[in-house]
PDB file of N, CA and C in Angstrom:
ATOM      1  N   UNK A   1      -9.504  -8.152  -8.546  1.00  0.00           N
ATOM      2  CA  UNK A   1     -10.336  -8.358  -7.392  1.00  0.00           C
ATOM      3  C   UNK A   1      -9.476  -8.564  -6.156  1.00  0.00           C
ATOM      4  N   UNK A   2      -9.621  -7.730  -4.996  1.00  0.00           N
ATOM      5  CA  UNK A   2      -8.891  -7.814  -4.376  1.00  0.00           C
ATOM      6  C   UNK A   2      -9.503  -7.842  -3.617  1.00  0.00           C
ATOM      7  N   UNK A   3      -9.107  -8.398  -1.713  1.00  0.00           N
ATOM      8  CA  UNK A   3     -10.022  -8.193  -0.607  1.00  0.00           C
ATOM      9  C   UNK A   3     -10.307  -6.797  -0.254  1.00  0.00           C
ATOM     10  N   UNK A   4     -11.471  -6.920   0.085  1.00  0.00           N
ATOM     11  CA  UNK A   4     -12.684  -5.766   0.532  1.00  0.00           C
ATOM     12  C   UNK A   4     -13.010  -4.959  -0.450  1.00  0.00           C
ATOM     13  N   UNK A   5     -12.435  -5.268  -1.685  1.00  0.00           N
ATOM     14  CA  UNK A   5     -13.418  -4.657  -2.899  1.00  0.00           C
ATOM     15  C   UNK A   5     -14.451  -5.999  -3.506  1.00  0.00           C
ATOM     16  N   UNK A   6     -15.631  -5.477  -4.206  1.00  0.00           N
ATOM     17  CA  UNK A   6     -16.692  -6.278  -4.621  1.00  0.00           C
ATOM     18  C   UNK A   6     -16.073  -7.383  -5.231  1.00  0.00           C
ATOM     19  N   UNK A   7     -16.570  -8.403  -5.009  1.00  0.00           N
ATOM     20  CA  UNK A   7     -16.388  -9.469  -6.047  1.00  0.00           C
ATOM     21  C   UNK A   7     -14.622 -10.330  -5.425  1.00  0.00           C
ATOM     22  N   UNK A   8     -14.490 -10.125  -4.034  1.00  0.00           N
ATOM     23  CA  UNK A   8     -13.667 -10.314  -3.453  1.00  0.00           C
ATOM     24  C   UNK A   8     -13.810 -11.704  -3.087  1.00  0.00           C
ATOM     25  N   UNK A   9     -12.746 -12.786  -2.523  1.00  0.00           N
ATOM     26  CA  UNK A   9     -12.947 -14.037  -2.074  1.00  0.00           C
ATOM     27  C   UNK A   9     -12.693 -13.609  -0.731  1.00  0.00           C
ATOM     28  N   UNK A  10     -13.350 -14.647   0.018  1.00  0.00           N
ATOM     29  CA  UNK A  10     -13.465 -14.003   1.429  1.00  0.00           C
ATOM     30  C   UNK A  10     -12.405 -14.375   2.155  1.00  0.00           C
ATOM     31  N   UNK A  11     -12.268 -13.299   3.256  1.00  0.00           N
ATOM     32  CA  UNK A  11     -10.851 -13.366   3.859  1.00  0.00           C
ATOM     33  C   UNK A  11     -10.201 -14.440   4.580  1.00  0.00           C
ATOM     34  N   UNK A  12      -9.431 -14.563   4.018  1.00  0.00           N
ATOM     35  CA  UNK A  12      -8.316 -15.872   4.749  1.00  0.00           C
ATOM     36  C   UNK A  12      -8.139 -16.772   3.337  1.00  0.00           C
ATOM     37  N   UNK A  13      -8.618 -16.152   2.303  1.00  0.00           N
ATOM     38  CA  UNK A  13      -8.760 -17.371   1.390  1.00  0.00           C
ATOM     39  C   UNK A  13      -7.378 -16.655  -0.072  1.00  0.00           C
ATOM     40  N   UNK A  14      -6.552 -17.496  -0.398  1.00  0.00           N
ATOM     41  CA  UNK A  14      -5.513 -17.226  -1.108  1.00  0.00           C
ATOM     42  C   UNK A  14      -5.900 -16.420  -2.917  1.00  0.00           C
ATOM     43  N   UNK A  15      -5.825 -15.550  -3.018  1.00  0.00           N
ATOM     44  CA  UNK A  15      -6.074 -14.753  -4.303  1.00  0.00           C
ATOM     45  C   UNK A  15      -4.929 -15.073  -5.536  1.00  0.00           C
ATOM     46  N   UNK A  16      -5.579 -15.451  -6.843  1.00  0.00           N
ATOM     47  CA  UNK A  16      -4.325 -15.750  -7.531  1.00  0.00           C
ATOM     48  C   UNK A  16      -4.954 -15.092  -8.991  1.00  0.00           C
ATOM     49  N   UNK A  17      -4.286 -14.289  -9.519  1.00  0.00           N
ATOM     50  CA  UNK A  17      -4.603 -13.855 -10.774  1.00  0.00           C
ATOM     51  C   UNK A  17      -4.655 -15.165 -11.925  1.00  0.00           C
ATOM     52  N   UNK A  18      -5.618 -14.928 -12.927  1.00  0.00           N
ATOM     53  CA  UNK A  18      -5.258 -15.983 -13.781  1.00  0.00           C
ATOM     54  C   UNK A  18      -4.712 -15.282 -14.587  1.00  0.00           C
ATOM     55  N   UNK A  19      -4.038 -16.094 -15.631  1.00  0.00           N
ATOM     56  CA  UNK A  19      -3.397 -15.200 -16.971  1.00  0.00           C
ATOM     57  C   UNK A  19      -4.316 -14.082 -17.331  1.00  0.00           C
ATOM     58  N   UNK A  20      -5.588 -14.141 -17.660  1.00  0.00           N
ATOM     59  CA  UNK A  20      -6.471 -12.930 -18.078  1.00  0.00           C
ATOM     60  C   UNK A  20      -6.036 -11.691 -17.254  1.00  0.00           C
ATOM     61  N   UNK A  21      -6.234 -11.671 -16.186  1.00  0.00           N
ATOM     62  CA  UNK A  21      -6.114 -10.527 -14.710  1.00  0.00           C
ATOM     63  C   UNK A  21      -4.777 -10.779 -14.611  1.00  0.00           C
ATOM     64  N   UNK A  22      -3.897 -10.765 -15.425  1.00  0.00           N
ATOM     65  CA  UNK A  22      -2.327 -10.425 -15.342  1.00  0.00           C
ATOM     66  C   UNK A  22      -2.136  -8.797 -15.352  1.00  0.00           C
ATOM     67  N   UNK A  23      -1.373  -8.292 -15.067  1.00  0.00           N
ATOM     68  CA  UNK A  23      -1.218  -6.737 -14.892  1.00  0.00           C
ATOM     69  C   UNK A  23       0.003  -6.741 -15.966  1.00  0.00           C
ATOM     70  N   UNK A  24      -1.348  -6.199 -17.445  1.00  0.00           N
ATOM     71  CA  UNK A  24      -0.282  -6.062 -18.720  1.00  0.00           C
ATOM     72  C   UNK A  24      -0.692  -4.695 -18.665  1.00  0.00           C
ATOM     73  N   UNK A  25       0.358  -3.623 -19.400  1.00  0.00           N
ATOM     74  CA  UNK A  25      -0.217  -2.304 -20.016  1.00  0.00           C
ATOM     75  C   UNK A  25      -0.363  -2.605 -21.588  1.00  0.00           C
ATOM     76  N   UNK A  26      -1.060  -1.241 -21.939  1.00  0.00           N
ATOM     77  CA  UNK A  26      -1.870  -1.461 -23.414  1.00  0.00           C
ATOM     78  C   UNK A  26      -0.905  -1.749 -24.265  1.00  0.00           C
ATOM     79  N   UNK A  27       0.612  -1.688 -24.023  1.00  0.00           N
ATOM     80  CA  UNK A  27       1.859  -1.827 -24.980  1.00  0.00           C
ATOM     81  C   UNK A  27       1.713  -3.897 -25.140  1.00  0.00           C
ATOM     82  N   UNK A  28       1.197  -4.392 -24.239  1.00  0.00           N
ATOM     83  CA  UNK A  28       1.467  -5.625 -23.793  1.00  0.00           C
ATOM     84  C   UNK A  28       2.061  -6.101 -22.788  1.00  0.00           C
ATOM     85  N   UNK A  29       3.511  -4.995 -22.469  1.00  0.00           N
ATOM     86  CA  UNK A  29       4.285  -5.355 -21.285  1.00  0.00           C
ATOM     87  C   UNK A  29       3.818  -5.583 -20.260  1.00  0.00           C
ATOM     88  N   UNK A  30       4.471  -6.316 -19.435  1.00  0.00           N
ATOM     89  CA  UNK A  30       3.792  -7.042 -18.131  1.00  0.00           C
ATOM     90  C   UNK A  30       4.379  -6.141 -17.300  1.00  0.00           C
ATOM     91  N   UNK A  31       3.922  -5.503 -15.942  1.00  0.00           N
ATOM     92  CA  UNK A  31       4.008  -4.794 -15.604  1.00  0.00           C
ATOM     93  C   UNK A  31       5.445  -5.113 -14.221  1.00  0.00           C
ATOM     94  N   UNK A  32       5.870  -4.419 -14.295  1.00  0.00           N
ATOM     95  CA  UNK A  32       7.027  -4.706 -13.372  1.00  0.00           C
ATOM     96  C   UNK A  32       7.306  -3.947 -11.983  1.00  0.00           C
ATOM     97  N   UNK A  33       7.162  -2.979 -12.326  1.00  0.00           N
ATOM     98  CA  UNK A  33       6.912  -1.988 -10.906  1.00  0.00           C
ATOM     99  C   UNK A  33       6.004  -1.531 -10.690  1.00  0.00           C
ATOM    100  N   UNK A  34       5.946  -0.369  -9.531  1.00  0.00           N
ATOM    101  CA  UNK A  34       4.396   0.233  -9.313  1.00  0.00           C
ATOM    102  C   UNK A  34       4.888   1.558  -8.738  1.00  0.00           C
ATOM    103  N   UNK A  35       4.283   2.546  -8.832  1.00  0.00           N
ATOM    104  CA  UNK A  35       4.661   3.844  -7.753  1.00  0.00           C
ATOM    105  C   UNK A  35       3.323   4.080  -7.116  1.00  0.00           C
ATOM    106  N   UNK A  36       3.223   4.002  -5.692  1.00  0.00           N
ATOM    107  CA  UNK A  36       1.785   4.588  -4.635  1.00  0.00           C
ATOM    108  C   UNK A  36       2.148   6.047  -4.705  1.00  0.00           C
ATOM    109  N   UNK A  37       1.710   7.472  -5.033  1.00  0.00           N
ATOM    110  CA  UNK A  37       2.284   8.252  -4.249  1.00  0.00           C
ATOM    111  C   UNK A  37       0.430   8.614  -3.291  1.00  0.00           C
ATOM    112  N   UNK A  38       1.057   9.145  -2.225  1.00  0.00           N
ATOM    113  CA  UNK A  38      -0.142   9.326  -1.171  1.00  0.00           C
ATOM    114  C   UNK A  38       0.412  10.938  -0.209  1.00  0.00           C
ATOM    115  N   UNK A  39      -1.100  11.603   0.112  1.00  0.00           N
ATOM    116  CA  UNK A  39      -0.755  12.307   1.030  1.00  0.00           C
ATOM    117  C   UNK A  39      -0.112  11.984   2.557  1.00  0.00           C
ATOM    118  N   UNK A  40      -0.469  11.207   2.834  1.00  0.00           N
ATOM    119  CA  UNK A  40       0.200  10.592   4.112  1.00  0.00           C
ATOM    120  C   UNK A  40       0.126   9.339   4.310  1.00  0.00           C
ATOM    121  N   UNK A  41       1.440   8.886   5.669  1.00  0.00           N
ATOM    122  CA  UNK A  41       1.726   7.652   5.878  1.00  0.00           C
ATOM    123  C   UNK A  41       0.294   6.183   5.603  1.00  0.00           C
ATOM    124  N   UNK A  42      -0.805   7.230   6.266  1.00  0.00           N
ATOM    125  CA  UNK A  42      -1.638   5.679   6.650  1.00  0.00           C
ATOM    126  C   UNK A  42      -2.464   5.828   5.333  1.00  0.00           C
ATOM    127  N   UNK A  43      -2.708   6.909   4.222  1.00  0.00           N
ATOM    128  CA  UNK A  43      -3.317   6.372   3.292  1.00  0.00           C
ATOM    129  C   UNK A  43      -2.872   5.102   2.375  1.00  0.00           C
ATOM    130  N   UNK A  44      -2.165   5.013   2.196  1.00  0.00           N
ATOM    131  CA  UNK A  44      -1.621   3.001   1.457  1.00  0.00           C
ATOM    132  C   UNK A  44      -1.975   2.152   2.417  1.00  0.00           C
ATOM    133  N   UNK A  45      -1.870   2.356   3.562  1.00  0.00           N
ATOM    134  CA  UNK A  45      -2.731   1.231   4.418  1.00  0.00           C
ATOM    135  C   UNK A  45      -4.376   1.405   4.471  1.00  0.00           C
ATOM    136  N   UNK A  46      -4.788   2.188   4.312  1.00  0.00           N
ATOM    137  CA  UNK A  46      -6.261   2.178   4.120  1.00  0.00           C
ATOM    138  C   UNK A  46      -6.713   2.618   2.795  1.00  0.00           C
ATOM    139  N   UNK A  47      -6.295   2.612   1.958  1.00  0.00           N
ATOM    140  CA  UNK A  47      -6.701   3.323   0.399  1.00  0.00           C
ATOM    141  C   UNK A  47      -6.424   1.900  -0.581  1.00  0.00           C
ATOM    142  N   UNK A  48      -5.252   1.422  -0.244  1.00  0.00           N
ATOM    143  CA  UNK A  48      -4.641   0.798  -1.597  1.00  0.00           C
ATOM    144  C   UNK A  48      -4.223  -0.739  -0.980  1.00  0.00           C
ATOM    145  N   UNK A  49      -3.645  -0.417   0.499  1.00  0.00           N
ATOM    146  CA  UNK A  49      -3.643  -2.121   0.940  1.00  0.00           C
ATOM    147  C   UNK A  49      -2.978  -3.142   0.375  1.00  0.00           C
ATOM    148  N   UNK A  50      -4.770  -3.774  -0.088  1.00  0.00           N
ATOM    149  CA  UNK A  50      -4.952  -4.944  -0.659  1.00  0.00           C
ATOM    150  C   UNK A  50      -4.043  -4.961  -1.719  1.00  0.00           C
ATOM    151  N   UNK A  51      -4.276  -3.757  -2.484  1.00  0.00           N
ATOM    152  CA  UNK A  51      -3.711  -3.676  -4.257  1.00  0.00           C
ATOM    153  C   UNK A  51      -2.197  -4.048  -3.789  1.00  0.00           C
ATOM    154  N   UNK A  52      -1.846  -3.229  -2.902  1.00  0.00           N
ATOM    155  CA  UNK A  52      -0.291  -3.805  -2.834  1.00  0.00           C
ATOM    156  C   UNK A  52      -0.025  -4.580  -2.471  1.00  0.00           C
ATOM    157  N   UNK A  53      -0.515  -5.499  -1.584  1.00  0.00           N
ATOM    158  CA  UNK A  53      -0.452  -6.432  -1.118  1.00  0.00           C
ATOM    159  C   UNK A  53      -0.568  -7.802  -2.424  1.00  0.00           C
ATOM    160  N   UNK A  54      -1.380  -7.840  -2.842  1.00  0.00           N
ATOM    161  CA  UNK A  54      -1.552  -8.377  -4.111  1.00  0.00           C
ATOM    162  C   UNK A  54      -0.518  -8.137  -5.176  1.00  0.00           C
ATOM    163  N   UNK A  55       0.063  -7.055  -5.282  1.00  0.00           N
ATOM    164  CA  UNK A  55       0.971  -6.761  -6.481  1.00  0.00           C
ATOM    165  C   UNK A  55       2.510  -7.444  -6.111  1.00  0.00           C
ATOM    166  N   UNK A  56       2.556  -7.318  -5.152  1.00  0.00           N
ATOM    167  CA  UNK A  56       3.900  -7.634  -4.172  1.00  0.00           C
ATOM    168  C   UNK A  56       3.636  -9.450  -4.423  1.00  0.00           C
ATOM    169  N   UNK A  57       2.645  -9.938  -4.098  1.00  0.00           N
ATOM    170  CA  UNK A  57       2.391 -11.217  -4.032  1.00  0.00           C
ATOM    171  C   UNK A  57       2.643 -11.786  -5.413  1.00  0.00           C
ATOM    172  N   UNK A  58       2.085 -11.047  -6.427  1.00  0.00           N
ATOM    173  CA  UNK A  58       2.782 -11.697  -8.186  1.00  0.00           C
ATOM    174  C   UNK A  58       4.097 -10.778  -8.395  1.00  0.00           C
ATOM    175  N   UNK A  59       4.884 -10.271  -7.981  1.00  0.00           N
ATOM    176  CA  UNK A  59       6.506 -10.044  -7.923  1.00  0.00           C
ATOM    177  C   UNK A  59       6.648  -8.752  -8.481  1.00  0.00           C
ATOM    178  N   UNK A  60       5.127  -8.375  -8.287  1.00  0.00           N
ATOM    179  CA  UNK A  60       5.484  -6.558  -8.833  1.00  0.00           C
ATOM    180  C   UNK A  60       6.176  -5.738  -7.323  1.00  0.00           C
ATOM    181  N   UNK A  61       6.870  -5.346  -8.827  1.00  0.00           N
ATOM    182  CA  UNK A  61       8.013  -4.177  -6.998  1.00  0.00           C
ATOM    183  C   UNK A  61       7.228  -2.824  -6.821  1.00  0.00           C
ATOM    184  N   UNK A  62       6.846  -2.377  -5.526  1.00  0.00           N
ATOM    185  CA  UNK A  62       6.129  -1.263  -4.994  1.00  0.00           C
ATOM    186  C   UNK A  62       6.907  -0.563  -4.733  1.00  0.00           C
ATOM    187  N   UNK A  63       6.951   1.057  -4.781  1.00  0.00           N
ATOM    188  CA  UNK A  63       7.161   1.474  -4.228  1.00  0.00           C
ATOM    189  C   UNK A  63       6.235   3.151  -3.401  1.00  0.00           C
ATOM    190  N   UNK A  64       6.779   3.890  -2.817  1.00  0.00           N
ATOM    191  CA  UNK A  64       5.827   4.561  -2.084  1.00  0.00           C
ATOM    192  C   UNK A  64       6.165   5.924  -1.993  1.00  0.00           C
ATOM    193  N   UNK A  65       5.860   7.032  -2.534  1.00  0.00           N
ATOM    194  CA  UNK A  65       6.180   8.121  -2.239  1.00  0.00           C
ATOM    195  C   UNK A  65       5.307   9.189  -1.686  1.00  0.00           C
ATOM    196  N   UNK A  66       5.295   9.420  -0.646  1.00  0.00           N
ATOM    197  CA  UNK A  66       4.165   9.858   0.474  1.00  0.00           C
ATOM    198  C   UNK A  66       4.753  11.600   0.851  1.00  0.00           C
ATOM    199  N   UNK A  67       3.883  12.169   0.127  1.00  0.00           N
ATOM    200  CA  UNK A  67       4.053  13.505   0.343  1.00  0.00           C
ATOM    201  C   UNK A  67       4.155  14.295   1.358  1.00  0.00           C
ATOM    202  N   UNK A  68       3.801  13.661   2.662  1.00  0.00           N
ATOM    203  CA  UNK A  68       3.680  14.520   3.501  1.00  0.00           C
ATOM    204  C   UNK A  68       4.687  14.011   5.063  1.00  0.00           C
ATOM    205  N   UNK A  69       5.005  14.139   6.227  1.00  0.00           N
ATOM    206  CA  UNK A  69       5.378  13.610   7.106  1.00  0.00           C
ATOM    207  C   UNK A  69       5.281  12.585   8.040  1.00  0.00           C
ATOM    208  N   UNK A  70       3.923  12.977   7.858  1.00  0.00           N
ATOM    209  CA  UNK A  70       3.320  12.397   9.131  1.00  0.00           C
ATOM    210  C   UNK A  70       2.709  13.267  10.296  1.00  0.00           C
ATOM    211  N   UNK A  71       3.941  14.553  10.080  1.00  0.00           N
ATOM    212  CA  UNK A  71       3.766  14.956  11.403  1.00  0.00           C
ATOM    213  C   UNK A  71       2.095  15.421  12.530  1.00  0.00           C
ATOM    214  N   UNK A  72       0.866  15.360  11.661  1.00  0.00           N
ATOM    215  CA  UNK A  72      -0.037  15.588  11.837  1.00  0.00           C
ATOM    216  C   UNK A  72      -0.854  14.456  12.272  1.00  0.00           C
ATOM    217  N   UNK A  73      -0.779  13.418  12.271  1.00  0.00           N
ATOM    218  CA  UNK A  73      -1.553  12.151  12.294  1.00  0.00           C
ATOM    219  C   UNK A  73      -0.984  11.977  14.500  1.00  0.00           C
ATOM    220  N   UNK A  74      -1.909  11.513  14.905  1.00  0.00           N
ATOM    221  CA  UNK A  74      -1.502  10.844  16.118  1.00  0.00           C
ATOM    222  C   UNK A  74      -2.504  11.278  17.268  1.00  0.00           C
ATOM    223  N   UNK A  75      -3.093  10.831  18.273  1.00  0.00           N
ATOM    224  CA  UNK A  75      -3.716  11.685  19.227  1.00  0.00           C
ATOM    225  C   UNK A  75      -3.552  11.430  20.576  1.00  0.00           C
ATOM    226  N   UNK A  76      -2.124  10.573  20.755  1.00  0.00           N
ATOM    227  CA  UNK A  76      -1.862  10.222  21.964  1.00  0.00           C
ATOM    228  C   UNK A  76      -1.329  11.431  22.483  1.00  0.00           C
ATOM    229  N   UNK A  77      -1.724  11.849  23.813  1.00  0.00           N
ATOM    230  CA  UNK A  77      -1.487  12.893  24.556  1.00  0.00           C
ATOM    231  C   UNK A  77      -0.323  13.061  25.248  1.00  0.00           C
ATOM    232  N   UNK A  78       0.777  11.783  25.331  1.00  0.00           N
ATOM    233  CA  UNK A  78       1.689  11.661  26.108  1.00  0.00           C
ATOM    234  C   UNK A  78       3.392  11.668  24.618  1.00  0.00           C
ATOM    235  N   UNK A  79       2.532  11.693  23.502  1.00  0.00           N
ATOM    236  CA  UNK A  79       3.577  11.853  22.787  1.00  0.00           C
ATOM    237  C   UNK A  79       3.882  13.520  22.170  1.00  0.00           C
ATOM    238  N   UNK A  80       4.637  13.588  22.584  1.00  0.00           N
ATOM    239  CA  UNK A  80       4.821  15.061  21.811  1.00  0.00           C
ATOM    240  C   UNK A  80       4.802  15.345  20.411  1.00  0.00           C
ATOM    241  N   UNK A  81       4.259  16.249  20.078  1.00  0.00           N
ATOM    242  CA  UNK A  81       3.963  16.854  18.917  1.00  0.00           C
ATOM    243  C   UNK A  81       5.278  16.357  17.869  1.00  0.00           C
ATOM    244  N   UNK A  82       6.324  17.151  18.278  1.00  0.00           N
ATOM    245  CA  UNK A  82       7.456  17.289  17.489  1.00  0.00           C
ATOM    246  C   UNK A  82       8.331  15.744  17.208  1.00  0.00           C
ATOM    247  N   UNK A  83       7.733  14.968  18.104  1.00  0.00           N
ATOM    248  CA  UNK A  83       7.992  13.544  18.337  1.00  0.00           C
ATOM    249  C   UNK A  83       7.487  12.694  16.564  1.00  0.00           C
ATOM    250  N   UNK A  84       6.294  12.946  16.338  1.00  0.00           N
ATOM    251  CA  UNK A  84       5.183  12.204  15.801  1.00  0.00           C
ATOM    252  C   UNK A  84       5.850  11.996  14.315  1.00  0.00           C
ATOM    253  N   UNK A  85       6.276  13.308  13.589  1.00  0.00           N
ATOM    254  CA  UNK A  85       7.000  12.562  12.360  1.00  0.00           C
ATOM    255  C   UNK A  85       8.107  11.693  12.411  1.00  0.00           C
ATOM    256  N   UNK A  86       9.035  11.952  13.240  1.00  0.00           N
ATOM    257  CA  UNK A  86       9.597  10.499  13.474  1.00  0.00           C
ATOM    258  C   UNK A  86       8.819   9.225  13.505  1.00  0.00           C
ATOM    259  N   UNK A  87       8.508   9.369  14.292  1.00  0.00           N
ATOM    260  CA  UNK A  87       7.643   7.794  14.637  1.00  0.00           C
ATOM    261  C   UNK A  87       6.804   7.369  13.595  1.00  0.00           C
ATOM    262  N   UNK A  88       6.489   8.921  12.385  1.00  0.00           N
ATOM    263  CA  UNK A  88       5.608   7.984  11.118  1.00  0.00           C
ATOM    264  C   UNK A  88       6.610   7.223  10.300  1.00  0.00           C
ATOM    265  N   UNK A  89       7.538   8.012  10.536  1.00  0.00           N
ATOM    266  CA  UNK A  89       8.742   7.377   9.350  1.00  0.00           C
ATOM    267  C   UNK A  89       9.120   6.533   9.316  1.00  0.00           C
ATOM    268  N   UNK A  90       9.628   6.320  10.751  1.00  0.00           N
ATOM    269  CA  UNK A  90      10.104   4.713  11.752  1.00  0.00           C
ATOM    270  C   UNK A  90       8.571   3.729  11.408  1.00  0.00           C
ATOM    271  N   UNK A  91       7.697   4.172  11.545  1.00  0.00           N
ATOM    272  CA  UNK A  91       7.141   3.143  10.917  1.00  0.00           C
ATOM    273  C   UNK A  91       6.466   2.705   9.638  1.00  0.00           C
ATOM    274  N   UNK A  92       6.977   3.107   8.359  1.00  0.00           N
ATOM    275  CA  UNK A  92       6.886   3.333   6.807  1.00  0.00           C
ATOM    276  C   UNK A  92       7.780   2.336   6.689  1.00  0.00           C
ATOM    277  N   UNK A  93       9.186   2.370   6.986  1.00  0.00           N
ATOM    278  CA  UNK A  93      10.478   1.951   7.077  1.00  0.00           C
ATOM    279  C   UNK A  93      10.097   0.956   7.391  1.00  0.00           C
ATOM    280  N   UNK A  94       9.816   0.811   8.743  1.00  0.00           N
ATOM    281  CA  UNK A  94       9.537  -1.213   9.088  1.00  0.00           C
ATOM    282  C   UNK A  94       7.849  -1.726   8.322  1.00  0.00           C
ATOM    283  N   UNK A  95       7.195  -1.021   7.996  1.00  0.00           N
ATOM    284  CA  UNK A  95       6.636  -1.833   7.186  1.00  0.00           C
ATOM    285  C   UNK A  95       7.048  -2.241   5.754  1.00  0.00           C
ATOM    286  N   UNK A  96       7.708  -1.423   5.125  1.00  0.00           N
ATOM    287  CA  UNK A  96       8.505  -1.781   3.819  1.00  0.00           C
ATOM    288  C   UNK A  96       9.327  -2.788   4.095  1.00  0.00           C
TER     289      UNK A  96
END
């Protein structure tokens, strides 16, 4: 249960798995890493979020492999086109 999915505690309020809602796989192992892969930069910020946010919070390591550039996302008129995948990258980087 994570924020803004059903059955969520409401926001501002601290989420803690109990042993049950531990992130085991069917082997038993407790889960240790994670891979997001996504078509672009802002889907993990609007798709998955919370989940990572949460996974990161019990010491699972994320990581992110995002298929695409960026270069398509943006609609400020004063930034140039050829500009825009930079600036997705530069900011992937500082949010990691």
């Amino acid at each position: 249960m994570i924020a803004g999915c059903a059955g969520a505690p409401a926001q501002g309020v601290e989420w803690r798995a109990t042993p049950e809602e531990e992130h085991v796989t069917e082997q038993g192992d407790r889960v240790e890493r994670a891979l997001v892969v996504t078509a672009h930069p802002d889907d993990v910020d609007f798709g998955a979020g919370g989940t990572v946010a949460a996974w990161t919070a019990e010491g699972i390591e994320v990581s992110y492999c995002i298929c695409t550039d960026g270069d398509a996302g943006g609609f400020d008129p004063d930034v140039p086109r050829s500009d825009i995948a930079g600036i997705r990258q530069a900011e992937q980087r500082a949010a990691a």
